[in-house]
Protein backbone atom coordinates (compact mmCIF):
# COMPACT_ATOMS: atom_id res chain seq x y z
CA UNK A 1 37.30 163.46 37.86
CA UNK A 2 35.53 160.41 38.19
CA UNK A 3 38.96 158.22 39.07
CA UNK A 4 39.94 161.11 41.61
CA UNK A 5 36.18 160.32 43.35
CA UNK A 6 37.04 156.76 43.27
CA UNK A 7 40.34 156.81 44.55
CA UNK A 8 39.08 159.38 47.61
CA UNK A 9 36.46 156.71 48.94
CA UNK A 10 37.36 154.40 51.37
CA UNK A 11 36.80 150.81 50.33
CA UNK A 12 37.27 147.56 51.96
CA UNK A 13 39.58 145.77 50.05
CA UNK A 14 42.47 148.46 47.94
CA UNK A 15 41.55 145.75 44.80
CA UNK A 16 38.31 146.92 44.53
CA UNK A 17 39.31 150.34 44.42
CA UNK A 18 42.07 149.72 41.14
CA UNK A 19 39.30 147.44 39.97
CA UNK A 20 36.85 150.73 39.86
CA UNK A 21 39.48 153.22 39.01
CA UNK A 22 40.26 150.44 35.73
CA UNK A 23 36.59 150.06 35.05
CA UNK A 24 36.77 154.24 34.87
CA UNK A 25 39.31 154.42 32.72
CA UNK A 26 38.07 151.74 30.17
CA UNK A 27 34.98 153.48 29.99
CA UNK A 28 36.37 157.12 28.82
């Protein structure tokens, strides 16, 4: 749920966004 959030926002840079969506998944 969380990573499907992530990956719907629009960042700035697409890194950041694989940098949350990694972040997510390390932390289940």
């Amino acid at each position: 749920g969380d990573t499907v959030k992530v990956m719907e926002t629009r960042p700035l840079s697409k890194d950041k966004r694989w940098r949350l969506v990694s972040i997510i998944e390390k932390a289940r």
